[in-house]
PDB file of N, CA and C in Angstrom:
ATOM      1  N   UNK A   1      15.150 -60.333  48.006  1.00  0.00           N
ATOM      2  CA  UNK A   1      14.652 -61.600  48.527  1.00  0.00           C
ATOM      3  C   UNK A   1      15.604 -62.080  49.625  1.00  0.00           C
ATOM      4  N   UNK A   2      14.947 -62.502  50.918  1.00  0.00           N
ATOM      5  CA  UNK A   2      15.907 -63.262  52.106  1.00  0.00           C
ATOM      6  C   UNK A   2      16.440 -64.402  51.391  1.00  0.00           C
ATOM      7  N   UNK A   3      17.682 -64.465  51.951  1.00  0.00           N
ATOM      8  CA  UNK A   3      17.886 -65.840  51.741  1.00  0.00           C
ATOM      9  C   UNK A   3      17.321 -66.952  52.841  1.00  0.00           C
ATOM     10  N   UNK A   4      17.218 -67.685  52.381  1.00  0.00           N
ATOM     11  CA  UNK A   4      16.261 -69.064  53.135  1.00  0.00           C
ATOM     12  C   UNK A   4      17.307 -69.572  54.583  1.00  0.00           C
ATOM     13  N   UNK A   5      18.514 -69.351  54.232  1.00  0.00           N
ATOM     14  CA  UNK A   5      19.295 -70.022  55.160  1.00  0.00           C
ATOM     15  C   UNK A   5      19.143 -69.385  56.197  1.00  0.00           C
ATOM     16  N   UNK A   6      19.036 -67.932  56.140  1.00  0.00           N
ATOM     17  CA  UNK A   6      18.774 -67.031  57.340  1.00  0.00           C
ATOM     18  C   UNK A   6      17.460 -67.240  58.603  1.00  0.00           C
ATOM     19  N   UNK A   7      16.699 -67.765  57.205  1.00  0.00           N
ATOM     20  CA  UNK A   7      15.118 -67.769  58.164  1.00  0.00           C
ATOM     21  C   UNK A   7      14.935 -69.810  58.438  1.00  0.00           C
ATOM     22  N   UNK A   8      16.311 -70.471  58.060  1.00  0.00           N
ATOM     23  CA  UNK A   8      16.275 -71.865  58.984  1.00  0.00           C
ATOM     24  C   UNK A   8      16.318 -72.292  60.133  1.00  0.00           C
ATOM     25  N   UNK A   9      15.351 -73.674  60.689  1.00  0.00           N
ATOM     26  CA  UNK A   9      15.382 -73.433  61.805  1.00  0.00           C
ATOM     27  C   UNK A   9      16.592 -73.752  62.456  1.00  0.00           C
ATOM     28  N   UNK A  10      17.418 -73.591  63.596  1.00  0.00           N
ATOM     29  CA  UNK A  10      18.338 -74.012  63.833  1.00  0.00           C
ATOM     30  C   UNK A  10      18.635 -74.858  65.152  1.00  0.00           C
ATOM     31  N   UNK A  11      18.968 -75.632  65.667  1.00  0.00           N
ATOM     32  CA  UNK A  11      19.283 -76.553  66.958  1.00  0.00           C
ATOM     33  C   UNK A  11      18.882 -75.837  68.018  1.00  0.00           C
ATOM     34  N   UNK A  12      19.451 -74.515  68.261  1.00  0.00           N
ATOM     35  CA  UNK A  12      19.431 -73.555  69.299  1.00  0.00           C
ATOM     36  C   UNK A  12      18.066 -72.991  69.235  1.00  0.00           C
ATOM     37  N   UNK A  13      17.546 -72.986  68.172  1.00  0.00           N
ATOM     38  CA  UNK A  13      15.820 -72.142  68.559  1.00  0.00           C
ATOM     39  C   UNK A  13      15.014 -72.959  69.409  1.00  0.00           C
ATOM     40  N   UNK A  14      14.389 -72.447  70.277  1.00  0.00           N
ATOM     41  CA  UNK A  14      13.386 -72.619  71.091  1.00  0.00           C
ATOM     42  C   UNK A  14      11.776 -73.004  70.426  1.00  0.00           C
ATOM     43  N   UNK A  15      11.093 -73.664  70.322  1.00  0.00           N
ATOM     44  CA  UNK A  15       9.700 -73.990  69.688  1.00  0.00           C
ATOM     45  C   UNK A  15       8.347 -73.672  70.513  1.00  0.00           C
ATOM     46  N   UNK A  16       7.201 -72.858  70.151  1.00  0.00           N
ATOM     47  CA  UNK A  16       6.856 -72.676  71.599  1.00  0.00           C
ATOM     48  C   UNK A  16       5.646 -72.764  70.408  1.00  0.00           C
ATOM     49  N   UNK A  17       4.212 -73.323  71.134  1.00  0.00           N
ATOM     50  CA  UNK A  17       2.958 -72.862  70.126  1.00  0.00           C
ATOM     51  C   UNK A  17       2.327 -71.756  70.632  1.00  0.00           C
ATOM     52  N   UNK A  18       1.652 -70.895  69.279  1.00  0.00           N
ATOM     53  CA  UNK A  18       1.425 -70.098  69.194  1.00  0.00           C
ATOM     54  C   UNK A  18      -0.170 -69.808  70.135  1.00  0.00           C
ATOM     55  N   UNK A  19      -0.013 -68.766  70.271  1.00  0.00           N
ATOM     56  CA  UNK A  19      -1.392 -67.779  71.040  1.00  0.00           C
ATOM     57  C   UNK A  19      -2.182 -68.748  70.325  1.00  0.00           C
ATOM     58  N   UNK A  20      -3.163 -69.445  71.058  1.00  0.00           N
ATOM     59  CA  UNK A  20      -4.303 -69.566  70.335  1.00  0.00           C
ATOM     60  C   UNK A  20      -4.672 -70.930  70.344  1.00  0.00           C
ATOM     61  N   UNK A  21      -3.347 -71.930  69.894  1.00  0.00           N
ATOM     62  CA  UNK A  21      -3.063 -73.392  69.461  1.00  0.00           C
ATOM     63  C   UNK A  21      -3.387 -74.028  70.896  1.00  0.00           C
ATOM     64  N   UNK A  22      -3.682 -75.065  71.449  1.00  0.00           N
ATOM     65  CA  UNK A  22      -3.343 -76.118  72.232  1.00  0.00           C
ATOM     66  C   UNK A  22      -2.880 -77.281  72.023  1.00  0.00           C
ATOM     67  N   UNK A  23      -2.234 -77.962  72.338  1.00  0.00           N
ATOM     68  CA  UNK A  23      -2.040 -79.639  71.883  1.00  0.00           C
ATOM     69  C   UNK A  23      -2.287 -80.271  72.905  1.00  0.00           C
ATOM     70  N   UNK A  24      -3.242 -81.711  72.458  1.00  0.00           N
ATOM     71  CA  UNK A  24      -3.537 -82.211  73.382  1.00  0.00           C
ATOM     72  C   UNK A  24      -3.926 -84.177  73.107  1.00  0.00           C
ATOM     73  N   UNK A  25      -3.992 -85.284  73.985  1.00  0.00           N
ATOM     74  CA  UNK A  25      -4.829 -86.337  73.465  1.00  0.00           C
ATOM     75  C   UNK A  25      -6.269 -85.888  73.038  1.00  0.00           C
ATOM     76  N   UNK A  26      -6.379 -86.438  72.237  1.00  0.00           N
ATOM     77  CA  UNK A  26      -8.241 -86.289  71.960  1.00  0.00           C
ATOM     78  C   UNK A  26      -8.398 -87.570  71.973  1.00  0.00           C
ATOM     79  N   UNK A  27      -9.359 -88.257  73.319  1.00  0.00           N
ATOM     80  CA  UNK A  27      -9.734 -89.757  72.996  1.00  0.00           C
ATOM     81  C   UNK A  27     -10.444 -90.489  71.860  1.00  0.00           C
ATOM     82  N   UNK A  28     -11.251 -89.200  71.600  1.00  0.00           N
ATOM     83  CA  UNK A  28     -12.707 -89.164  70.709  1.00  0.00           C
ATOM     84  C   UNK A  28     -11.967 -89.628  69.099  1.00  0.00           C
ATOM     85  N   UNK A  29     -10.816 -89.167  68.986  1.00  0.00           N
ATOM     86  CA  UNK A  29     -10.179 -89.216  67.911  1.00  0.00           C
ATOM     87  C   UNK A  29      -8.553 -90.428  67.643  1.00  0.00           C
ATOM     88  N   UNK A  30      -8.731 -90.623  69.030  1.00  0.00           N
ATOM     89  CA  UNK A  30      -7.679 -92.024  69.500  1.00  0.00           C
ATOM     90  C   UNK A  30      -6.433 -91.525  68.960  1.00  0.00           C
ATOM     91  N   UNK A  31      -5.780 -89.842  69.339  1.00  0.00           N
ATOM     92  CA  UNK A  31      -5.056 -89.713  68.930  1.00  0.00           C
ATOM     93  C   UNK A  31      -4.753 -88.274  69.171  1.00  0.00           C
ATOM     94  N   UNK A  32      -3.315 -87.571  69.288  1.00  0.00           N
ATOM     95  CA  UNK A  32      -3.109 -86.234  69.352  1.00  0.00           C
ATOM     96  C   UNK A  32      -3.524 -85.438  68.228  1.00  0.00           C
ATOM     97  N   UNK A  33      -4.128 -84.301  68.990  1.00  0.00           N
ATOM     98  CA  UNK A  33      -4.553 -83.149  68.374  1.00  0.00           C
ATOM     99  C   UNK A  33      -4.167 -81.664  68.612  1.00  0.00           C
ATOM    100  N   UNK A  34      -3.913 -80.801  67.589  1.00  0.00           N
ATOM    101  CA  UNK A  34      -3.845 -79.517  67.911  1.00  0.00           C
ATOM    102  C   UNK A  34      -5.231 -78.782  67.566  1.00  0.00           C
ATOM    103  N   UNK A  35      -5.321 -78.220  68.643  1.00  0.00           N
ATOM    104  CA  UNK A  35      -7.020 -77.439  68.515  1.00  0.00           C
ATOM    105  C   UNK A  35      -6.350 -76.144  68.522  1.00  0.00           C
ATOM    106  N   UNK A  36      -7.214 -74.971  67.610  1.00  0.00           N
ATOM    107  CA  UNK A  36      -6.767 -73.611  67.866  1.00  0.00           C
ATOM    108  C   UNK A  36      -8.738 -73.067  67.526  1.00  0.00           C
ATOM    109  N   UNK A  37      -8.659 -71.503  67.804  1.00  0.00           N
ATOM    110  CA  UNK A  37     -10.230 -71.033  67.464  1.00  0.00           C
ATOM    111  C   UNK A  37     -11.035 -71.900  66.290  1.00  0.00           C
ATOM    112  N   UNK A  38     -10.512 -72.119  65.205  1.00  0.00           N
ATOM    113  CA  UNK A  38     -11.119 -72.233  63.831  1.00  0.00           C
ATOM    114  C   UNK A  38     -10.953 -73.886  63.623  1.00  0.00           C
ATOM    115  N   UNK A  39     -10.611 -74.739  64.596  1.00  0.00           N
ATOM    116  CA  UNK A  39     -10.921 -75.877  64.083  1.00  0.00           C
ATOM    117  C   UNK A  39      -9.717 -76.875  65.335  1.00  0.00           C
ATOM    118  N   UNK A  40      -9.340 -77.845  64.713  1.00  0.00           N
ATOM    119  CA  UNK A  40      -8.690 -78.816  64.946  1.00  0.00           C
ATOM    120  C   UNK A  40      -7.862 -79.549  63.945  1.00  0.00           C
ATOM    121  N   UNK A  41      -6.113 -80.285  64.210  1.00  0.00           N
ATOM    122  CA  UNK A  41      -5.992 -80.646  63.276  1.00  0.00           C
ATOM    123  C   UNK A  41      -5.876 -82.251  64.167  1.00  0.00           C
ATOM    124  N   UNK A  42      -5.965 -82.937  63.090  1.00  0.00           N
ATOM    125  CA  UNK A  42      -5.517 -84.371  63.970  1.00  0.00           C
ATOM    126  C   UNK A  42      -3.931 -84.710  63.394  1.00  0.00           C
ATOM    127  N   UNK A  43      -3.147 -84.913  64.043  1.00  0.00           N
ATOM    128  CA  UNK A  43      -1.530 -85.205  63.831  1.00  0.00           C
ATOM    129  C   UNK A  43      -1.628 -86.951  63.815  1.00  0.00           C
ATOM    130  N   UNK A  44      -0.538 -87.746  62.938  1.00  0.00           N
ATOM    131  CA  UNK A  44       0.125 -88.748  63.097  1.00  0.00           C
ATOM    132  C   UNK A  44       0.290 -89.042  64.265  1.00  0.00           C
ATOM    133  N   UNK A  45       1.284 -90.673  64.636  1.00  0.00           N
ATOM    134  CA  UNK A  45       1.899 -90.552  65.432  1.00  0.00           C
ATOM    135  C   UNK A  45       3.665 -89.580  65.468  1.00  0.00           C
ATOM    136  N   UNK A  46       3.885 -89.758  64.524  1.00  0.00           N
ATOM    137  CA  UNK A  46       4.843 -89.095  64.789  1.00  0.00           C
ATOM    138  C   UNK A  46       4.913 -87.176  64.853  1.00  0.00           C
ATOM    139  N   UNK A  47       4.141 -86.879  64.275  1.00  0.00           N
ATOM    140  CA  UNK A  47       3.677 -85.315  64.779  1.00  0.00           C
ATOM    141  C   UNK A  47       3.482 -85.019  65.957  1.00  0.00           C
ATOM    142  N   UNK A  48       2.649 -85.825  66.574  1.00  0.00           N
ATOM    143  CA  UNK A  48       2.220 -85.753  67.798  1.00  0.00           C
ATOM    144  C   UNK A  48       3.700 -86.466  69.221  1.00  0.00           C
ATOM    145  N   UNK A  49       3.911 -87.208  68.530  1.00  0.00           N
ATOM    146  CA  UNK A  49       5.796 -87.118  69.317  1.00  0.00           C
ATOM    147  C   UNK A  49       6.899 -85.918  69.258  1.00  0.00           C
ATOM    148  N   UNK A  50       6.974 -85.130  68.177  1.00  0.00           N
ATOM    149  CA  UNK A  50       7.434 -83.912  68.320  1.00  0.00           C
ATOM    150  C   UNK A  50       6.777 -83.022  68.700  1.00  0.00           C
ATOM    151  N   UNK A  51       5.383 -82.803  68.511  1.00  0.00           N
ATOM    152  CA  UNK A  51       5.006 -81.872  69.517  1.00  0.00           C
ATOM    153  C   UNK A  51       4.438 -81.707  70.693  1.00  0.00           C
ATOM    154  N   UNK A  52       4.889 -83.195  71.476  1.00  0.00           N
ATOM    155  CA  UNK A  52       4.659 -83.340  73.026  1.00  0.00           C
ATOM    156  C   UNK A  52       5.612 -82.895  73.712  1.00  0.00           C
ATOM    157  N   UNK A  53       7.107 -83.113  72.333  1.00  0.00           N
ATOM    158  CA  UNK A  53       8.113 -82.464  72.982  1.00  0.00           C
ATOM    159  C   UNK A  53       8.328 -81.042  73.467  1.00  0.00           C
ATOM    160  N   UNK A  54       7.264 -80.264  72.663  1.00  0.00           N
ATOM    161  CA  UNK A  54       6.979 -78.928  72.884  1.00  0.00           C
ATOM    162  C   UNK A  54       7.021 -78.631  73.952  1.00  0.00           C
ATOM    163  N   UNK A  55       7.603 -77.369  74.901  1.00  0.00           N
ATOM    164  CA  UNK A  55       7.253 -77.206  75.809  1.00  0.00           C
ATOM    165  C   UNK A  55       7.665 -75.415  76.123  1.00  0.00           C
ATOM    166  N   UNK A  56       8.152 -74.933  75.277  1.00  0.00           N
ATOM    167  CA  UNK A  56       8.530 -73.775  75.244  1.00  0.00           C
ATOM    168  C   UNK A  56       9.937 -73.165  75.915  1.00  0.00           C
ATOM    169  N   UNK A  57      10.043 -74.087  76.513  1.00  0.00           N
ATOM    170  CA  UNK A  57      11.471 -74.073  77.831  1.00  0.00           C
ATOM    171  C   UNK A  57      12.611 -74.847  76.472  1.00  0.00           C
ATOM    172  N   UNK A  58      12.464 -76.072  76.038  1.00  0.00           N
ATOM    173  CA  UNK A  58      13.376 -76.439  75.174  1.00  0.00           C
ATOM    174  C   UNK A  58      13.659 -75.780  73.932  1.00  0.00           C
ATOM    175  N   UNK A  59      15.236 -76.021  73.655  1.00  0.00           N
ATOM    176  CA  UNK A  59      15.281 -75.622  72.212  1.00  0.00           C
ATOM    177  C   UNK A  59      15.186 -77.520  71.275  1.00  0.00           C
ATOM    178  N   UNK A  60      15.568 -76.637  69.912  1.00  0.00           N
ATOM    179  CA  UNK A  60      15.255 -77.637  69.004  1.00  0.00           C
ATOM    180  C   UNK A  60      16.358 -79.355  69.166  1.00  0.00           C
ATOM    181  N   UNK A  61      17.674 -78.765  69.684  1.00  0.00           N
ATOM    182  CA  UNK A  61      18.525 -79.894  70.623  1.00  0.00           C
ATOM    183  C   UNK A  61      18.036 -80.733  71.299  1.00  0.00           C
ATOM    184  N   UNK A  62      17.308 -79.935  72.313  1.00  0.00           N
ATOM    185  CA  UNK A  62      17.197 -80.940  73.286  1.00  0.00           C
ATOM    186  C   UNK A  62      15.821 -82.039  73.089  1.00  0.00           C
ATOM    187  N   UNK A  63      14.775 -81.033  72.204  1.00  0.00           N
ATOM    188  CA  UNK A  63      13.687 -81.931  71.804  1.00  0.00           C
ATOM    189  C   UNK A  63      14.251 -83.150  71.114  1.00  0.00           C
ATOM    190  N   UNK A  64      15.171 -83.304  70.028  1.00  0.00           N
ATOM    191  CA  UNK A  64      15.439 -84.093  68.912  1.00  0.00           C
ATOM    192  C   UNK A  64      16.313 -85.163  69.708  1.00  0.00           C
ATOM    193  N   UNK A  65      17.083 -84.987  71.312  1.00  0.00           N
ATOM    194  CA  UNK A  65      18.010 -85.300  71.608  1.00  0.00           C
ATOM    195  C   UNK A  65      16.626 -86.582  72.780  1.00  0.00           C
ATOM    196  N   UNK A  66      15.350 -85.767  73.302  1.00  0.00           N
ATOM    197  CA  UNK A  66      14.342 -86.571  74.184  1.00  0.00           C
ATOM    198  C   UNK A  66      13.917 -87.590  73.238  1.00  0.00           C
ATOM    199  N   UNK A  67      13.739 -87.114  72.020  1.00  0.00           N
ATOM    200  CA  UNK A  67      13.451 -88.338  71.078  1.00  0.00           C
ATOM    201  C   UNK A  67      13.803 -89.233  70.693  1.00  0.00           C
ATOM    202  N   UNK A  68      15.422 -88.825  70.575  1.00  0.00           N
ATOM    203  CA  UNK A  68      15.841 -90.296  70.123  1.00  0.00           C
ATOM    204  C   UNK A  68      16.358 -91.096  72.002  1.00  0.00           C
ATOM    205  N   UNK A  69      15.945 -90.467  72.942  1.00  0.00           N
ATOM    206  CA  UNK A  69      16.010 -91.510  73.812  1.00  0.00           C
ATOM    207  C   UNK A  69      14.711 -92.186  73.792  1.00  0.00           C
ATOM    208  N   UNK A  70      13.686 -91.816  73.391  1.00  0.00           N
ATOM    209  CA  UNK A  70      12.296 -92.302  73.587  1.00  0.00           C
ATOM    210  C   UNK A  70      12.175 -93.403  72.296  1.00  0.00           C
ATOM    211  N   UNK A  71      12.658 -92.827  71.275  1.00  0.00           N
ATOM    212  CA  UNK A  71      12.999 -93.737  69.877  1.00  0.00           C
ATOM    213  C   UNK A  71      14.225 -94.379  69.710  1.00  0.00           C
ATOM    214  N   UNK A  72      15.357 -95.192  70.306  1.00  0.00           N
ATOM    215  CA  UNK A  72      16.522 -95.240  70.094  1.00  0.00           C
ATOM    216  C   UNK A  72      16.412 -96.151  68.846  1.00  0.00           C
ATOM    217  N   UNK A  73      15.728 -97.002  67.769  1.00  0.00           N
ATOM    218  CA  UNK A  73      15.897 -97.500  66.884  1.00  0.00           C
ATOM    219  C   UNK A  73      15.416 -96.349  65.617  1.00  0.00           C
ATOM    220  N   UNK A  74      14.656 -95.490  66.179  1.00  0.00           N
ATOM    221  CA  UNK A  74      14.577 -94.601  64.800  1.00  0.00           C
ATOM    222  C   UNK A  74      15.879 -93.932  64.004  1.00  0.00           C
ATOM    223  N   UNK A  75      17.134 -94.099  64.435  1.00  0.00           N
ATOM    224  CA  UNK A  75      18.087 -93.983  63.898  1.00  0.00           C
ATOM    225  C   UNK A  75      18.640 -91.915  63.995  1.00  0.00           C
ATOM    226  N   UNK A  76      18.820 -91.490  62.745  1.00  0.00           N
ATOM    227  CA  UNK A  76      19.043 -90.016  63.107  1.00  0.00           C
ATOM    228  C   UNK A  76      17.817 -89.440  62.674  1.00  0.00           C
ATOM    229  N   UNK A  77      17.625 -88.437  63.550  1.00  0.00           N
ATOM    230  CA  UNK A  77      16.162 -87.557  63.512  1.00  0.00           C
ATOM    231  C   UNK A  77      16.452 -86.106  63.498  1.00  0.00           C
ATOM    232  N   UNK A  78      17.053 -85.857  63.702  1.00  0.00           N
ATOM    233  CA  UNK A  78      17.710 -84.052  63.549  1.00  0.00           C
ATOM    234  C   UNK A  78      16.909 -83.347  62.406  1.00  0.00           C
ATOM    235  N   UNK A  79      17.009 -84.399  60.935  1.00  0.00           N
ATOM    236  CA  UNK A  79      16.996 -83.660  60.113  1.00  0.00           C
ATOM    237  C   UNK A  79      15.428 -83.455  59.845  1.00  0.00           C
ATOM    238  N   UNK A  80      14.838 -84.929  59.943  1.00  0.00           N
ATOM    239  CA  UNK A  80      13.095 -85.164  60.245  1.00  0.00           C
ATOM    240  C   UNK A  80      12.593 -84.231  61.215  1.00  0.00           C
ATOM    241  N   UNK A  81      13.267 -83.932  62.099  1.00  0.00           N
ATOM    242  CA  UNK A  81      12.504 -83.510  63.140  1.00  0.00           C
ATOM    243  C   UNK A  81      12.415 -81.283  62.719  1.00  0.00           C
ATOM    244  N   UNK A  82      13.437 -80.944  61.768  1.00  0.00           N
ATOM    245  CA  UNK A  82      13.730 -79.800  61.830  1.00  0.00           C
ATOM    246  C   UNK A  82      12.722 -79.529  60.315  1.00  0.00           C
ATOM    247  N   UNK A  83      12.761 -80.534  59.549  1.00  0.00           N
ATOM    248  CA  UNK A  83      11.889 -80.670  58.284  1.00  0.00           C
ATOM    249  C   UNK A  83      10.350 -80.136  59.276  1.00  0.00           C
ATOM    250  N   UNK A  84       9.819 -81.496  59.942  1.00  0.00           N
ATOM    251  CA  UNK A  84       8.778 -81.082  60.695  1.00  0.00           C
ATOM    252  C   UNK A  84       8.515 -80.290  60.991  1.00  0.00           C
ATOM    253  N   UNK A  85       9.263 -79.633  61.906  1.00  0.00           N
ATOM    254  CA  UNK A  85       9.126 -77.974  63.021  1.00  0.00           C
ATOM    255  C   UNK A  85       8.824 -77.093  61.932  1.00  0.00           C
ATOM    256  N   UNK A  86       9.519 -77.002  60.729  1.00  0.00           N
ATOM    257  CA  UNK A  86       9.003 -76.027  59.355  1.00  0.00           C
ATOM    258  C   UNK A  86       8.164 -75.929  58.893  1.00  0.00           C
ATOM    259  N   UNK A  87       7.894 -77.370  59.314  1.00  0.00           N
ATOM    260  CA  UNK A  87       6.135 -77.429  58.483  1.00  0.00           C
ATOM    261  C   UNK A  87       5.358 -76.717  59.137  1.00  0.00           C
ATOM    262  N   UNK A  88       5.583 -77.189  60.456  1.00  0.00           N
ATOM    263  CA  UNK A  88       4.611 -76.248  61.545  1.00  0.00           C
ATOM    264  C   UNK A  88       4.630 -74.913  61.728  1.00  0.00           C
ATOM    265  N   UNK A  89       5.542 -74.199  61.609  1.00  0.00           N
ATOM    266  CA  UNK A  89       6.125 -72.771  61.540  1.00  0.00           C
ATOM    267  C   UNK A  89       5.425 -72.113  60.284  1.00  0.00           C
ATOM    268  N   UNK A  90       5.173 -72.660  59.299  1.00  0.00           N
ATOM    269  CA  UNK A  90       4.686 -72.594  58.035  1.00  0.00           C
ATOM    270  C   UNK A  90       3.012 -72.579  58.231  1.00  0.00           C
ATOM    271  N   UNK A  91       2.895 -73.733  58.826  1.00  0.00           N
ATOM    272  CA  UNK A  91       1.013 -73.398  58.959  1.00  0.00           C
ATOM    273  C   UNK A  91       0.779 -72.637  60.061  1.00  0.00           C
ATOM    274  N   UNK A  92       1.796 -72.078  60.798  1.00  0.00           N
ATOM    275  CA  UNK A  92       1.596 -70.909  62.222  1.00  0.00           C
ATOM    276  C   UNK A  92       1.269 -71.351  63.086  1.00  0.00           C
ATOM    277  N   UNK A  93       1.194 -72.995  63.630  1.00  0.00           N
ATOM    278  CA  UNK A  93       1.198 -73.200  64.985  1.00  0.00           C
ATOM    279  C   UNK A  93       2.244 -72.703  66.025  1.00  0.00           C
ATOM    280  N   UNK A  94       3.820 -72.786  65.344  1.00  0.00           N
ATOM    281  CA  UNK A  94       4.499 -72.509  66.337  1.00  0.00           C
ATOM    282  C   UNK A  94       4.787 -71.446  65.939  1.00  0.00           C
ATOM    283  N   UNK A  95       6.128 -70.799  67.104  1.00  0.00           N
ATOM    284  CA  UNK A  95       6.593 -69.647  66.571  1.00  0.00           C
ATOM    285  C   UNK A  95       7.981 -70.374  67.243  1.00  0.00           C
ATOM    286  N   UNK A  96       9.263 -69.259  66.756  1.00  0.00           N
ATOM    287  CA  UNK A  96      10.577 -69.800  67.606  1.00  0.00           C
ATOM    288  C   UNK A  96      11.021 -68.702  67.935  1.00  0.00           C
ATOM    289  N   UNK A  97      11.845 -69.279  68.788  1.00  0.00           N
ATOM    290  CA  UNK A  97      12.610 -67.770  70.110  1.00  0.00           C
ATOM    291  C   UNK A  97      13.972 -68.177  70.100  1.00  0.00           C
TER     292      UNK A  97
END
């Protein structure tokens, strides 16, 4: 069995979505969405703030680092924001580099 620590995400990984995914506003739905072949998901607001940060060029630093300038009262986000990215990695929107 891997150990888990190996396959964590880390500051330095890059977040990029996967073949297939788009993210985007959906007005219809007054709110960000990831669309891929088989459906759509509708995200929070705060889902949809980490993954605007997406851009494939950033790693996981610099996203968490745009956020809290965009959020400066949300306090520390590193750990929220790396919880998140797992989740997503987990249902296969993203992948990391």
């Amino acid at each position: 069995m891997a150990n888990l620590a190996e396959n964590a995400i880390k500051t330095t990984d890059t977040p990029r979505f996967r073949r297939g995914f788009r993210f985007q506003w959906e007005p219809a739905q007054n709110g960000h969405v990831l669309l891929y072949p088989e459906g759509m998901v509708k995200l929070n607001e705060s889902a949809g703030a980490v993954l605007s940060e997406i851009d494939g060029q950033r790693c996981v630093q610099d996203i968490v680092a745009a956020l809290k300038a965009t959020f400066p009262q949300a306090g520390a986000l590193e750990d929220d924001v790396i919880e998140f990215l797992e989740h997503a990695r987990q249902q296969h929107w993203i992948d990391l580099t």
